[in-house]
N, C-alpha and C. Protein backbone atom coordinates (compact mmCIF):
# COMPACT_ATOMS: atom_id res chain seq x y z
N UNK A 1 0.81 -1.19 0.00
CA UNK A 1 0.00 0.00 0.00
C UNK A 1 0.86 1.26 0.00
N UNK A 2 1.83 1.26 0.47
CA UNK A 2 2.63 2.14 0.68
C UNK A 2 4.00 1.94 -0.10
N UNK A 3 4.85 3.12 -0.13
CA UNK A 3 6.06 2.81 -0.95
C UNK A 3 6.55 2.80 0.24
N UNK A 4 8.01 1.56 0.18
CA UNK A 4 8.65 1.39 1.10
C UNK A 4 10.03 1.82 0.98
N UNK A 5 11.05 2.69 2.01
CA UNK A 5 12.33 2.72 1.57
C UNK A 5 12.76 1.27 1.96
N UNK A 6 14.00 1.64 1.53
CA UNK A 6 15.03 0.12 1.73
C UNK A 6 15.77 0.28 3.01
N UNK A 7 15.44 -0.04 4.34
CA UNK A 7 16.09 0.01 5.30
C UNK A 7 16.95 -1.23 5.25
N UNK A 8 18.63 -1.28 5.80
CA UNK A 8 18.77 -3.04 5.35
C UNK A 8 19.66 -2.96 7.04
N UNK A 9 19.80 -2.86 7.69
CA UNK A 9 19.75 -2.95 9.34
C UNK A 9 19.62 -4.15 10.04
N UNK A 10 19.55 -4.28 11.44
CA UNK A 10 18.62 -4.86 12.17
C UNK A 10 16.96 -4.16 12.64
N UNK A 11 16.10 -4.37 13.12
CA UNK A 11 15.27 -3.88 13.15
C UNK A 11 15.69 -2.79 14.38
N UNK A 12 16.62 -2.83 15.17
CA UNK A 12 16.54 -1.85 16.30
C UNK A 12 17.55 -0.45 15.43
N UNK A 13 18.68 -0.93 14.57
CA UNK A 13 19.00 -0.30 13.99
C UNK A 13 18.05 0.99 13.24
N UNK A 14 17.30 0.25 12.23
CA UNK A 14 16.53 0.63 11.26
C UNK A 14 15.30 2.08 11.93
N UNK A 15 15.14 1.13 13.47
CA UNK A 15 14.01 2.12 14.34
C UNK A 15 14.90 3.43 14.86
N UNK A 16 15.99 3.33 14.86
CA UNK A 16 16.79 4.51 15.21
C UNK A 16 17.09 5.09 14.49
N UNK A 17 17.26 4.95 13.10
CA UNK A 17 17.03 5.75 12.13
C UNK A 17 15.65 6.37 11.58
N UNK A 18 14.60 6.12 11.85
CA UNK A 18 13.85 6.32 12.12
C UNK A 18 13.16 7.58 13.15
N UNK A 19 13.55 7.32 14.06
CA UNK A 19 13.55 8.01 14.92
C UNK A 19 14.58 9.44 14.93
N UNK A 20 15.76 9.26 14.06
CA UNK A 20 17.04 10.62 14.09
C UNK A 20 15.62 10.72 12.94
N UNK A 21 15.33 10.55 11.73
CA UNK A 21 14.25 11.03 10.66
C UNK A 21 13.51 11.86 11.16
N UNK A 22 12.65 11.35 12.03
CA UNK A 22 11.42 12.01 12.70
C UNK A 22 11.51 13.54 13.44
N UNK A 23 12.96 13.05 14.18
CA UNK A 23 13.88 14.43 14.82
C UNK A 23 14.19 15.42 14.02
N UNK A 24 14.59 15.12 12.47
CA UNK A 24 14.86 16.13 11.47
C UNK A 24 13.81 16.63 11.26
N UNK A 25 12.37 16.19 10.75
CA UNK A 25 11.64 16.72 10.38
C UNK A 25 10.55 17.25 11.10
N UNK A 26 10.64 17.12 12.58
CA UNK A 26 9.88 18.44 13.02
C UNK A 26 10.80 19.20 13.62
N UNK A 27 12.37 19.22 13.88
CA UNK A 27 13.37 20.23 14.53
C UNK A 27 12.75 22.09 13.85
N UNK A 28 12.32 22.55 14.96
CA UNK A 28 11.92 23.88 14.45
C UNK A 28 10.80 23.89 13.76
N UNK A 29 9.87 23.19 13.81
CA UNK A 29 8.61 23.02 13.63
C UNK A 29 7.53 22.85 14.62
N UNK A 30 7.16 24.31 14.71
CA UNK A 30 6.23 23.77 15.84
C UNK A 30 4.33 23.91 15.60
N UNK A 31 4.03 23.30 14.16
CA UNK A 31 2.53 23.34 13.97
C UNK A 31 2.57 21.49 14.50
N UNK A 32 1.54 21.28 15.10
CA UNK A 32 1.48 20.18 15.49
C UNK A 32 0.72 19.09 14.06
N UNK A 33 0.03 19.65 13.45
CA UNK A 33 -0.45 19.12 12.31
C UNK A 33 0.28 18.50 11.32
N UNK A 34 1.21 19.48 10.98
CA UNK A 34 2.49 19.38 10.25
C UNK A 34 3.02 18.55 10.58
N UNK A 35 3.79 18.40 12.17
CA UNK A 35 4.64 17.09 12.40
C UNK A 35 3.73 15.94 12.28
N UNK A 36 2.77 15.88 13.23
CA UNK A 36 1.82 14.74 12.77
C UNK A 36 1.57 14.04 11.43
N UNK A 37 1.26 14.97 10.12
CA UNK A 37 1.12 14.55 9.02
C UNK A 37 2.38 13.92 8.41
N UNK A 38 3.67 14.52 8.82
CA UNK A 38 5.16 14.16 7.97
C UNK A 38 5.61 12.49 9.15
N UNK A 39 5.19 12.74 10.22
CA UNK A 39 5.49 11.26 11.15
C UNK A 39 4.62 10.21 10.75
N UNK A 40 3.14 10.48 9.89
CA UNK A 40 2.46 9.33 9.53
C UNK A 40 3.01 8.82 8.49
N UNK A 41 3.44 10.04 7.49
CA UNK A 41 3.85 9.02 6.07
C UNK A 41 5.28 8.99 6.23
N UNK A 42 6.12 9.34 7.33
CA UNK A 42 7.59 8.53 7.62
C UNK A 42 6.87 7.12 8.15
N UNK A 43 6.12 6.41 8.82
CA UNK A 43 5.58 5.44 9.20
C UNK A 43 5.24 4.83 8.33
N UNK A 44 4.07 5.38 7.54
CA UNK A 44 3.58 4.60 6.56
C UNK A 44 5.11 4.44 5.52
N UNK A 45 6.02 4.81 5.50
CA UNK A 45 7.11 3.98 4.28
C UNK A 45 7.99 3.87 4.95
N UNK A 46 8.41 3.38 6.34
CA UNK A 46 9.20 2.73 6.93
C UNK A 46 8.52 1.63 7.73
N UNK A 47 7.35 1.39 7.93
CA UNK A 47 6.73 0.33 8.35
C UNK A 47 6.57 -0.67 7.37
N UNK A 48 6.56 -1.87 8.03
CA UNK A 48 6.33 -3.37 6.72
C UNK A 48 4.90 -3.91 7.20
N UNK A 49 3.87 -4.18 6.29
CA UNK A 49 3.16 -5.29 6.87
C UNK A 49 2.00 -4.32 7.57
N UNK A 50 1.96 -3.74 7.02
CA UNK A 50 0.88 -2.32 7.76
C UNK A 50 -0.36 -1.78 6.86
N UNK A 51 -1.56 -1.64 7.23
CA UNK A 51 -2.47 -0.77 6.20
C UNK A 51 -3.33 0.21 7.02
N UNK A 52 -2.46 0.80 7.83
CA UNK A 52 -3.22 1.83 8.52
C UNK A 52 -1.74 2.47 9.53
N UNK A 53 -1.56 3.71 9.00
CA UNK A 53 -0.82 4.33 10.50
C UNK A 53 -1.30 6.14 10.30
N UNK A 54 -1.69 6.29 11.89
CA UNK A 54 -1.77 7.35 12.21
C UNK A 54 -2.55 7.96 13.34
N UNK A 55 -3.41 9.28 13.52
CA UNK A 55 -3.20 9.57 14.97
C UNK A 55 -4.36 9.54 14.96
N UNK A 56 -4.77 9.93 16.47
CA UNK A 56 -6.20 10.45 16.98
C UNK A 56 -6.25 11.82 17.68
N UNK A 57 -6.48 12.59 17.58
CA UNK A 57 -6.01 13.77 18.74
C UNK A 57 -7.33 13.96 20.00
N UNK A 58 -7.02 14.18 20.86
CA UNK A 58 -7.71 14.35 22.20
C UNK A 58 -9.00 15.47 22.04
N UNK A 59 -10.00 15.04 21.53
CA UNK A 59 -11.00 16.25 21.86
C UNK A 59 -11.64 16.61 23.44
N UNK A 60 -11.55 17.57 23.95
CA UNK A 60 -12.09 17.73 25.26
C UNK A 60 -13.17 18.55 25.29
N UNK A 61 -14.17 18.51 24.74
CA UNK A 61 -15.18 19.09 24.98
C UNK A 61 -16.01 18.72 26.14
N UNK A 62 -15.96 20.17 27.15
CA UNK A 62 -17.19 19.82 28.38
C UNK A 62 -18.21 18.52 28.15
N UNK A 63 -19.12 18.26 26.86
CA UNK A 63 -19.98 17.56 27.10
C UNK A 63 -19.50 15.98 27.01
N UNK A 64 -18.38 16.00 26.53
CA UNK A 64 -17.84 14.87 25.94
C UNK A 64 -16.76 14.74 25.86
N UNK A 65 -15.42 13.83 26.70
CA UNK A 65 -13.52 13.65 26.05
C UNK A 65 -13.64 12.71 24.79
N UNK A 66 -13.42 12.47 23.68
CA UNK A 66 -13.44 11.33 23.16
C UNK A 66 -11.90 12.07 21.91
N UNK A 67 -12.04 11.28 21.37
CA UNK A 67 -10.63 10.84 20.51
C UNK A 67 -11.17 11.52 19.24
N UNK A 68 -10.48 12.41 18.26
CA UNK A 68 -10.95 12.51 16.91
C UNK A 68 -9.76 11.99 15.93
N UNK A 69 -10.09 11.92 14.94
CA UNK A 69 -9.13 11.41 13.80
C UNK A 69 -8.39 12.71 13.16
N UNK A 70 -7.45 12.23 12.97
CA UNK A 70 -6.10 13.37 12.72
C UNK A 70 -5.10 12.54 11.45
N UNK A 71 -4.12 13.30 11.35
CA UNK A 71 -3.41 13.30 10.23
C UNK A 71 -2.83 11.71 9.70
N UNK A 72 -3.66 10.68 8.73
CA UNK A 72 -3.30 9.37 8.79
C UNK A 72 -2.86 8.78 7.19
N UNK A 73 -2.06 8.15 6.78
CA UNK A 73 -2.18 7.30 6.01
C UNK A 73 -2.97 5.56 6.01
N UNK A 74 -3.51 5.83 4.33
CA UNK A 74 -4.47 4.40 4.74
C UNK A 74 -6.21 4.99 4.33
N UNK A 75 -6.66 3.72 4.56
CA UNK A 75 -7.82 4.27 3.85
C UNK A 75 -8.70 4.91 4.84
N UNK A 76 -9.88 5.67 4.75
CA UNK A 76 -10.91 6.11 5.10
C UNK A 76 -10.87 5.70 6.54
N UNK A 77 -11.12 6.22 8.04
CA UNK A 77 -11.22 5.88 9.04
C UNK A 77 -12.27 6.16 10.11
N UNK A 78 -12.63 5.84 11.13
CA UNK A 78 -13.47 6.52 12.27
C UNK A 78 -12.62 7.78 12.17
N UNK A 79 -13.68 8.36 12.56
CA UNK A 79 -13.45 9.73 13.19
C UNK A 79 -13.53 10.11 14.80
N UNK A 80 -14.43 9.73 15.03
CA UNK A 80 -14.69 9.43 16.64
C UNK A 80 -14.73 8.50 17.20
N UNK A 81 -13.79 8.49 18.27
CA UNK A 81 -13.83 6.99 19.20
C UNK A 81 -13.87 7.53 20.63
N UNK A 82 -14.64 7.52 21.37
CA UNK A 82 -14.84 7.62 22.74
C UNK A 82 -14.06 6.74 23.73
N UNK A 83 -13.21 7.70 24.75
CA UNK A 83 -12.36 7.30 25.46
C UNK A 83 -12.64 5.77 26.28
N UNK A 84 -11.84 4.96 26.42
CA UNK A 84 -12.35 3.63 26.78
C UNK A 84 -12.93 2.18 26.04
N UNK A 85 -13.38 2.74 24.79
CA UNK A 85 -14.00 2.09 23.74
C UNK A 85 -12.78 2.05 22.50
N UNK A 86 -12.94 0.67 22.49
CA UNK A 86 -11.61 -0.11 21.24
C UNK A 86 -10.30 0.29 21.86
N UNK A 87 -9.27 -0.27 20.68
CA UNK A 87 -8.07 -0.41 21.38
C UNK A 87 -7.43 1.44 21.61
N UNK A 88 -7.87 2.26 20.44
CA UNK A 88 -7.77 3.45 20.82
C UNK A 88 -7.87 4.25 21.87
N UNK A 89 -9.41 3.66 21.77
CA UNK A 89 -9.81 4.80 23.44
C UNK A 89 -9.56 4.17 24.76
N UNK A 90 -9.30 2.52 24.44
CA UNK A 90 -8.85 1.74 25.69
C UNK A 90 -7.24 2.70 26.14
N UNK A 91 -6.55 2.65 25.17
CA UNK A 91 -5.46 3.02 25.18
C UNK A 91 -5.42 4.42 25.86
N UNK A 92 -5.58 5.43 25.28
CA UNK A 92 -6.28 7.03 25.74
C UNK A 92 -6.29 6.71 27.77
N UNK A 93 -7.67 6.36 27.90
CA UNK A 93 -7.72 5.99 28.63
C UNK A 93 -7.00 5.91 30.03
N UNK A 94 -6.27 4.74 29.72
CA UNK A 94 -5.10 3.88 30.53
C UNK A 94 -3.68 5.04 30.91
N UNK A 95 -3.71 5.55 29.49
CA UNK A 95 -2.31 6.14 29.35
C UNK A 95 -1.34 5.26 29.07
N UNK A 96 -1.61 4.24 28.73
CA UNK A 96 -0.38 3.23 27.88
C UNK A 96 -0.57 2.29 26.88
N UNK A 97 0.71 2.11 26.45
CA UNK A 97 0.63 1.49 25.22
C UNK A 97 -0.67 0.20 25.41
N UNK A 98 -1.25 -0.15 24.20
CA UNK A 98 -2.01 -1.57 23.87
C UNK A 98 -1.03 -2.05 22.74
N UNK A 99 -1.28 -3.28 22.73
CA UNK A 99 -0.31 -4.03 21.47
C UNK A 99 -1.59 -5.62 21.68
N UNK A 100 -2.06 -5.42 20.43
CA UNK A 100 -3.08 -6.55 20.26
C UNK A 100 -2.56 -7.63 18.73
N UNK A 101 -2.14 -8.92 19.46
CA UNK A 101 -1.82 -9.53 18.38
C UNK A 101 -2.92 -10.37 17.12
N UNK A 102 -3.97 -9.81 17.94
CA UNK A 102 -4.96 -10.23 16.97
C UNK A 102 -6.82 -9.55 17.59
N UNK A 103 -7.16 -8.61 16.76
CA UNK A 103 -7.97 -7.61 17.43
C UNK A 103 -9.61 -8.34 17.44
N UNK A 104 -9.79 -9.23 16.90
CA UNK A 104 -10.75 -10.08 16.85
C UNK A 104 -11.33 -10.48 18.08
N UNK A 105 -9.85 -10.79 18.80
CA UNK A 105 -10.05 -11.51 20.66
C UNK A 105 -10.20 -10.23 21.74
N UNK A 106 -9.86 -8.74 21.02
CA UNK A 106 -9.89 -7.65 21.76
C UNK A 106 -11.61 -7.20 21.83
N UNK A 107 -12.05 -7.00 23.20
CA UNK A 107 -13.30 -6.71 23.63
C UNK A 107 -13.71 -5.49 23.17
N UNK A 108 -14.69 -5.37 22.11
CA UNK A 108 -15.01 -4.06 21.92
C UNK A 108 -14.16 -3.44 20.69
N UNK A 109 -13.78 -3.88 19.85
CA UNK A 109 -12.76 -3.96 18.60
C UNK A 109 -13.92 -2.87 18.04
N UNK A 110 -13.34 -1.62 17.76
CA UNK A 110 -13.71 -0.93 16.41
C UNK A 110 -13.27 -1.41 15.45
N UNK A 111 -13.82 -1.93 14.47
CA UNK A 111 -13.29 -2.54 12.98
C UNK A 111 -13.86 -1.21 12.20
N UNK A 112 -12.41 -0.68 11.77
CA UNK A 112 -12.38 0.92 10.23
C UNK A 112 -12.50 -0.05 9.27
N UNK A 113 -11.06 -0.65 9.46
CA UNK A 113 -10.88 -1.47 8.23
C UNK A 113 -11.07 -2.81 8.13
N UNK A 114 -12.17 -3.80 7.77
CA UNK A 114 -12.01 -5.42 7.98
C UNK A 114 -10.67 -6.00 7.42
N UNK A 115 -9.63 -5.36 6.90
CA UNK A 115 -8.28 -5.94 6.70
C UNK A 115 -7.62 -6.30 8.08
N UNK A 116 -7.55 -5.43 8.92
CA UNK A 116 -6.62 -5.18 9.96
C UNK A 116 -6.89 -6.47 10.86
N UNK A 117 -5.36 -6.91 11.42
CA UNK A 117 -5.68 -8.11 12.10
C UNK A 117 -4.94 -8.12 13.33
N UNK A 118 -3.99 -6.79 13.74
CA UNK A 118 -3.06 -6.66 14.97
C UNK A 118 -3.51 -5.02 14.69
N UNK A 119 -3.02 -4.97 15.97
CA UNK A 119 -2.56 -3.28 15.92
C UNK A 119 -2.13 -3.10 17.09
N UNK A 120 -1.24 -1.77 17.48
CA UNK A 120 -0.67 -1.00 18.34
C UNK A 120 -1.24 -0.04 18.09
N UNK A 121 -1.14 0.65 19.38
CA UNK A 121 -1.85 1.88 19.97
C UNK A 121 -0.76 2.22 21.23
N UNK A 122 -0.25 3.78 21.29
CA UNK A 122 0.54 4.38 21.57
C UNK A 122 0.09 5.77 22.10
N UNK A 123 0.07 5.88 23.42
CA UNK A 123 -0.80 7.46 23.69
C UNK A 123 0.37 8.45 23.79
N UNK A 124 -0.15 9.21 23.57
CA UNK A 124 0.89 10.68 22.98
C UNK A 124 0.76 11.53 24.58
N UNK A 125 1.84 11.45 25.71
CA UNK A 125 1.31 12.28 26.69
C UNK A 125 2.79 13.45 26.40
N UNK A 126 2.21 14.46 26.71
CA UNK A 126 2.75 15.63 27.56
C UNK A 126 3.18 16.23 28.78
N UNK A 127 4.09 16.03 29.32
CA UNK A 127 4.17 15.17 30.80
C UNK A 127 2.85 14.22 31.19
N UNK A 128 2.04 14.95 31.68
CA UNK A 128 0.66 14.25 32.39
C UNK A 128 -0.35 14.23 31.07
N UNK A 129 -0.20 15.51 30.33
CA UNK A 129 -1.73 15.46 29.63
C UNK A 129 -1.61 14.75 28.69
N UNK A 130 -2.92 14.05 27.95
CA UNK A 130 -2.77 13.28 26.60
C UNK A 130 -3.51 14.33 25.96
N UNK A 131 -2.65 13.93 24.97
CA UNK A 131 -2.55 14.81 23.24
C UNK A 131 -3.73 13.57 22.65
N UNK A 132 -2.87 12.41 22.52
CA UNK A 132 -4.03 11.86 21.57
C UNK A 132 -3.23 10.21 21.93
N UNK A 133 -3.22 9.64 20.42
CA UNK A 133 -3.01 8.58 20.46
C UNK A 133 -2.04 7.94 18.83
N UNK A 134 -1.17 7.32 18.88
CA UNK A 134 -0.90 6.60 17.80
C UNK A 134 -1.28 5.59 16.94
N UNK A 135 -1.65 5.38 16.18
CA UNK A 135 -2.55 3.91 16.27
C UNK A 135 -2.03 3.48 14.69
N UNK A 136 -1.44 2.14 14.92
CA UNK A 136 -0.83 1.13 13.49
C UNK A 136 -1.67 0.04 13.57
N UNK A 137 -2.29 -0.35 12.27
CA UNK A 137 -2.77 -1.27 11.96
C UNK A 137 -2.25 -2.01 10.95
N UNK A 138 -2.52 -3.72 11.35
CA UNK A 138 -1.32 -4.54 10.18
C UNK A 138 -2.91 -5.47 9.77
N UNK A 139 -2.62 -6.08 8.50
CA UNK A 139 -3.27 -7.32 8.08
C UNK A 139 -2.76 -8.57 8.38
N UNK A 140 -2.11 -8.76 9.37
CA UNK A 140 -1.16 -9.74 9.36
C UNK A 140 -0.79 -10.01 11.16
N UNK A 141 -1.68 -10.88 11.83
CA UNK A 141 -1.80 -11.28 13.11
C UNK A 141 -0.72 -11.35 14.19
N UNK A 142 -0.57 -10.49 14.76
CA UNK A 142 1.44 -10.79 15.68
C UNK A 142 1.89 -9.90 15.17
N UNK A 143 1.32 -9.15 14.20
CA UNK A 143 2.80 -8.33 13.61
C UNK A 143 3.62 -7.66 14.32
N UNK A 144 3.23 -7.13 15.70
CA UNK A 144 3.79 -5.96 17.19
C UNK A 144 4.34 -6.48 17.62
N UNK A 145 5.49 -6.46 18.25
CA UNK A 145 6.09 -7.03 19.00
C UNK A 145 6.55 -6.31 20.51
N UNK A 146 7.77 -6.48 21.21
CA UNK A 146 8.15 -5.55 21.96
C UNK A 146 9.09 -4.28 21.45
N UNK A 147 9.62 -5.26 20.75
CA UNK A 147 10.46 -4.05 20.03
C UNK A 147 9.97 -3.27 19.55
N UNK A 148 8.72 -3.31 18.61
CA UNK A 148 7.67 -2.42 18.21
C UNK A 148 7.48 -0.98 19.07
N UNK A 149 6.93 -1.88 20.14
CA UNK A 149 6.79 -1.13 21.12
C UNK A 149 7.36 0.05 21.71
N UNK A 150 8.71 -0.64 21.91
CA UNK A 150 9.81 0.27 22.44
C UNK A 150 10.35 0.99 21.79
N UNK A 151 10.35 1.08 20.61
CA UNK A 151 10.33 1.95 19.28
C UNK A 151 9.73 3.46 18.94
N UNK A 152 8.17 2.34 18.91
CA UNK A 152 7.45 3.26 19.06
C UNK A 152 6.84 4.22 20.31
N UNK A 153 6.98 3.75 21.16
CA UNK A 153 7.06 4.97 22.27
C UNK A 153 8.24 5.96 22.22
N UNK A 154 9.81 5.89 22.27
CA UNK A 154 9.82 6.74 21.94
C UNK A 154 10.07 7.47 20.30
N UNK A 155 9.47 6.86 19.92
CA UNK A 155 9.13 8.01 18.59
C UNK A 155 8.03 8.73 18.84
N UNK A 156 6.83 8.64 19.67
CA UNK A 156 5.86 9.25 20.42
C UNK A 156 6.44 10.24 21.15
N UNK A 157 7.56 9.69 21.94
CA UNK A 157 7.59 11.09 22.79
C UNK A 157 8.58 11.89 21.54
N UNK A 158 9.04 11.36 21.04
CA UNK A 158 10.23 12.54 20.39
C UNK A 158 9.09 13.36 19.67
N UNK A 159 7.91 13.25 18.86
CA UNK A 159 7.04 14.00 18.50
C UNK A 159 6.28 14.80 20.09
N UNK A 160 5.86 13.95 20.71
CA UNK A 160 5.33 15.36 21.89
C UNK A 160 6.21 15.93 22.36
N UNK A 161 7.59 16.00 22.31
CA UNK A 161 8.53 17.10 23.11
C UNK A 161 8.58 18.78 22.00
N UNK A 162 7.83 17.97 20.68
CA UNK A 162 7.88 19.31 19.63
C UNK A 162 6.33 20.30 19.54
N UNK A 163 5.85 19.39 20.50
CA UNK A 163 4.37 19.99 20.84
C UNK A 163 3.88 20.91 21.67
């Protein structure tokens, strides 16, 4: 779905390059949209095995907190997900990572896309406050791992320290 560069590394390698990437391209950038939009499609073509990456941002409206959809590669998505509900707003929520190796067995699964068969979810905090959320979706069951993980958190925070 995506064009992929040629990373040829180990995978912890490859995520640290990745990550100096991400550092270049919001250094002195401070629209949050902007970094958001340039960190989804560094994701979307450094990720393998993926048909969905990108954010949610934190709506706080008095009547309602829930999650809105923000800057993503991939097809067509929710827009609203209410805090607590699916792996998004579970995630939100909690304040920590989810990593579901197969979202079928996850309680309360928003299905965007019926492709998606894992995903990670990554909340974006600001010391205490949440911004929003990260959210990768794969067609391909297990695809997350820890390393994933640890990756991707901090590539999360290296984007909220530009926020």
């Amino acid at each position: 779905m995506f064009t992929k560069s040629n990373y040829e590394g180990t995978r912890e390698n490859n995520y640290t390059l990745l990550i100096q990437q991400v550092e270049a391209l919001i250094h002195d950038e401070p629209n949050r949209i902007a970094n958001l939009s340039n960190a989804a499609a560094l994701l979307g073509q450094f990720l393998t095995d993926v048909n969905w990456v990108g954010f949610y941002l934190l709506d706080e409206r008095p009547e309602k907190k829930e999650l809105v959809l923000g800057p993503f590669q991939g097809l067509p998505a929710c827009v609203r997900i209410p805090l607590g509900k699916g792996v998004c707003g579970t995630s939100a929520e909690r304040r920590e990572t989810v990593l579901v190796p197969d979202v079928h067995a996850f309680p309360g699964h928003i299905a965007c896309d019926a492709a998606s068969q894992s995903e990670i979810v990554v909340p974006i905090l600001l010391g205490n406050e949440l911004i929003g959320v990260l959210d990768i979706d794969s067609p391909i069951k297990s695809r997350f791992d820890e390393i994933d993980q640890r990756y991707l958190e901090l590539f999360v925070q290296k984007l909220a320290s530009a926020m």
